[in-house]
Protein backbone atom coordinates (compact mmCIF):
# COMPACT_ATOMS: atom_id res chain seq x y z
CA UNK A 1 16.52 -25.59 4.24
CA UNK A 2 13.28 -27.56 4.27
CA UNK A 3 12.82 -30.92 5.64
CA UNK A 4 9.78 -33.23 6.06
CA UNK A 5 8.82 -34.44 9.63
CA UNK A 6 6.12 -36.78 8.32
CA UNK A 7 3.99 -37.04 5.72
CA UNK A 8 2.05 -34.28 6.91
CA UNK A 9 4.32 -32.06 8.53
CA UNK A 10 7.46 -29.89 7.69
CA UNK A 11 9.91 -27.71 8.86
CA UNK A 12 11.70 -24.79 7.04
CA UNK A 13 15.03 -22.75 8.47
CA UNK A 14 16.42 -19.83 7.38
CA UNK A 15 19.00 -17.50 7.93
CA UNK A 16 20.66 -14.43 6.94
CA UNK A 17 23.57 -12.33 7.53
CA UNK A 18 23.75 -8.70 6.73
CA UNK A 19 27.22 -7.46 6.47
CA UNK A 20 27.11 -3.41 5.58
CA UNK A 21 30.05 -0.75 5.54
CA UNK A 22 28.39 2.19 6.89
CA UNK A 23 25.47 0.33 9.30
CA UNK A 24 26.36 -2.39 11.93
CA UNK A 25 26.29 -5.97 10.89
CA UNK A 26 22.94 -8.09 11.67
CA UNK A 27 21.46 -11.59 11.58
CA UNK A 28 17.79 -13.08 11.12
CA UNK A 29 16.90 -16.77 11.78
CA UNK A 30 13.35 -17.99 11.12
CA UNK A 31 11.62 -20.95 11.58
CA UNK A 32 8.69 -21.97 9.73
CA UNK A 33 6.44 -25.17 10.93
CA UNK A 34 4.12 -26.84 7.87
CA UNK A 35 0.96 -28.59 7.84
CA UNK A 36 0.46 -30.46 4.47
CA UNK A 37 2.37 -27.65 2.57
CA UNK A 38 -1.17 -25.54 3.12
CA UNK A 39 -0.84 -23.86 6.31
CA UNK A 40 1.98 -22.39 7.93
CA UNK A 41 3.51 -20.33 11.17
CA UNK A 42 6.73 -19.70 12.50
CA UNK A 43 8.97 -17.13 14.39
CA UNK A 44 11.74 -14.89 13.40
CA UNK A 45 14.45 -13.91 15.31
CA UNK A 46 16.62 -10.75 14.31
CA UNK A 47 19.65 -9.41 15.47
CA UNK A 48 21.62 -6.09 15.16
CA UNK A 49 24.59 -4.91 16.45
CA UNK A 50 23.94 -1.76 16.90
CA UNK A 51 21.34 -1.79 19.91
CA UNK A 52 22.43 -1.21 23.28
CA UNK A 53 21.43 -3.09 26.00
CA UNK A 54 19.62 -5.91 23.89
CA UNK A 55 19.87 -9.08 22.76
CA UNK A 56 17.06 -8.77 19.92
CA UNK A 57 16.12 -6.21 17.29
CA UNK A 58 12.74 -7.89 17.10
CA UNK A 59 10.73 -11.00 17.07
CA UNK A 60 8.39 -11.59 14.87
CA UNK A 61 5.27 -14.23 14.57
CA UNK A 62 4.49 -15.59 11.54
CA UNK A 63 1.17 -17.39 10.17
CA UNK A 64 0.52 -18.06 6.43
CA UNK A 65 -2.09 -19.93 4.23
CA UNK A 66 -1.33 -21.35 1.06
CA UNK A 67 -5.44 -20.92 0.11
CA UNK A 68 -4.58 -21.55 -3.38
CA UNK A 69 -1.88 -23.84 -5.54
CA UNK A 70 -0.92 -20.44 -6.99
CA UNK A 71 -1.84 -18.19 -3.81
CA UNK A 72 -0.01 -17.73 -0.65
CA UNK A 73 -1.42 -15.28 2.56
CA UNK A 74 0.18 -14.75 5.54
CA UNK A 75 0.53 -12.38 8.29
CA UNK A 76 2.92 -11.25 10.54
CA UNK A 77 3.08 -9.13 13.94
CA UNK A 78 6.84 -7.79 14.55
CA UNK A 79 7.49 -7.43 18.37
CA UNK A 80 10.07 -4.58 18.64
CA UNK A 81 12.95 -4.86 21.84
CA UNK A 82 15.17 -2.27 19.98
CA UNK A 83 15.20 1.94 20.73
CA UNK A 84 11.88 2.14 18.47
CA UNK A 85 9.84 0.34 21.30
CA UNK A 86 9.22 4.01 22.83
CA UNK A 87 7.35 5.00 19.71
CA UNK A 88 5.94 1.80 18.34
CA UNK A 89 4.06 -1.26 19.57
CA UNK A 90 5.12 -3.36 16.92
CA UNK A 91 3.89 -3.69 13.72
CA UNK A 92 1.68 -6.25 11.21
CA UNK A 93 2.92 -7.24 8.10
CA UNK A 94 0.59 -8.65 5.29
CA UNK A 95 2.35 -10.81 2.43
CA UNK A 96 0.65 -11.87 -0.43
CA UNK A 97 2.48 -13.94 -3.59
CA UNK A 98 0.88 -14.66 -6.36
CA UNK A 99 2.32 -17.47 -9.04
CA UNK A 100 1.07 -16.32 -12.79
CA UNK A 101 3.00 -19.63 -14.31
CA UNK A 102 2.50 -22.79 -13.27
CA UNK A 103 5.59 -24.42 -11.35
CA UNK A 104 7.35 -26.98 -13.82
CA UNK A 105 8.00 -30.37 -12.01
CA UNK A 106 11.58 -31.02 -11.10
CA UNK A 107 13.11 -33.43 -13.32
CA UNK A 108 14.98 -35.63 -11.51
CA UNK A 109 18.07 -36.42 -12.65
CA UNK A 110 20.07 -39.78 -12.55
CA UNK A 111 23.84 -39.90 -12.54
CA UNK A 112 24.99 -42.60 -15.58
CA UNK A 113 27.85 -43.75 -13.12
CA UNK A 114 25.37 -45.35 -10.77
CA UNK A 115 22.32 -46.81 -12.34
C-alpha cells in the first residue's frame, strides 16, 4: 500500500505471511519512506516462529535510488537476532531492476453511473 504524504514525500507498507507445512510459519513488514519517487529507505521487520528466545528473525535497513526512469539501485544490510548471529554479522544485499518497456499510463476509468 502506497500513500502520498505531500507532494514530495511518500510512504509504502508491506507485508507478508508465510504459511509452510513442513517449516514454521513467518511474517515480514516493511516500511519504505519516498522522496519525490527518486530516493528511497526503509526498514524491514521479519518474524519466524521457529527461533527460540527471540522476538525477530532479522531487521533489515533499506536505501534505494531510482537513478533512472527505467533504473532502480538499492542496498540493504540484514541485521541477524536469530541462531545464525554466532556465524554471521549480517549480511548486504544489492538489488538492481531494470524496466526494458516503458510503463503504459494508467487509464483512468470513469463509472457511466456517476458522471
Amino acid at each position: 500500500y502506497t500513500t502520498d504524504l505531500s507532494r514530495l514525500h511518500s510512504l509504502t507498507v508491506q507485508g507478508i505471511f508465510r504459511i509452510n507445512e513442513n517449516a514454521p510459519n513467518d511474517f515480514d513488514i516493511n516500511g519504505m519512506w519516498g522522496y519525490r519517487d527518486v530516493f528511497f529507505a526503509g526498514l524491514t521487520y521479519r518474524y519466524y516462529n521457529g527461533t527460540a528466545g527471540t522476538l525477530a528473525e532479522s531487521m533489515d535497513v533499506l536505501i534505494g535510488v531510482q537513478a533512472v526512469p527505467q533504473l532502480y539501485v538499492g542496498l540493504a544490510y540484514d541485521f541477524t537476532f536469530s541462531e545464525l548471529r554466532r556465524y554471521s554479522n549480517g549480511s548486504i544485499e544489492l538489488v538492481a531492476r531494470y524496466r526494458f518497456f516503458k510503463a503504459e499510463p494508467q487509464a483512468k476509468y470513469v463509472n457511466p453511473r456517476y458522471f
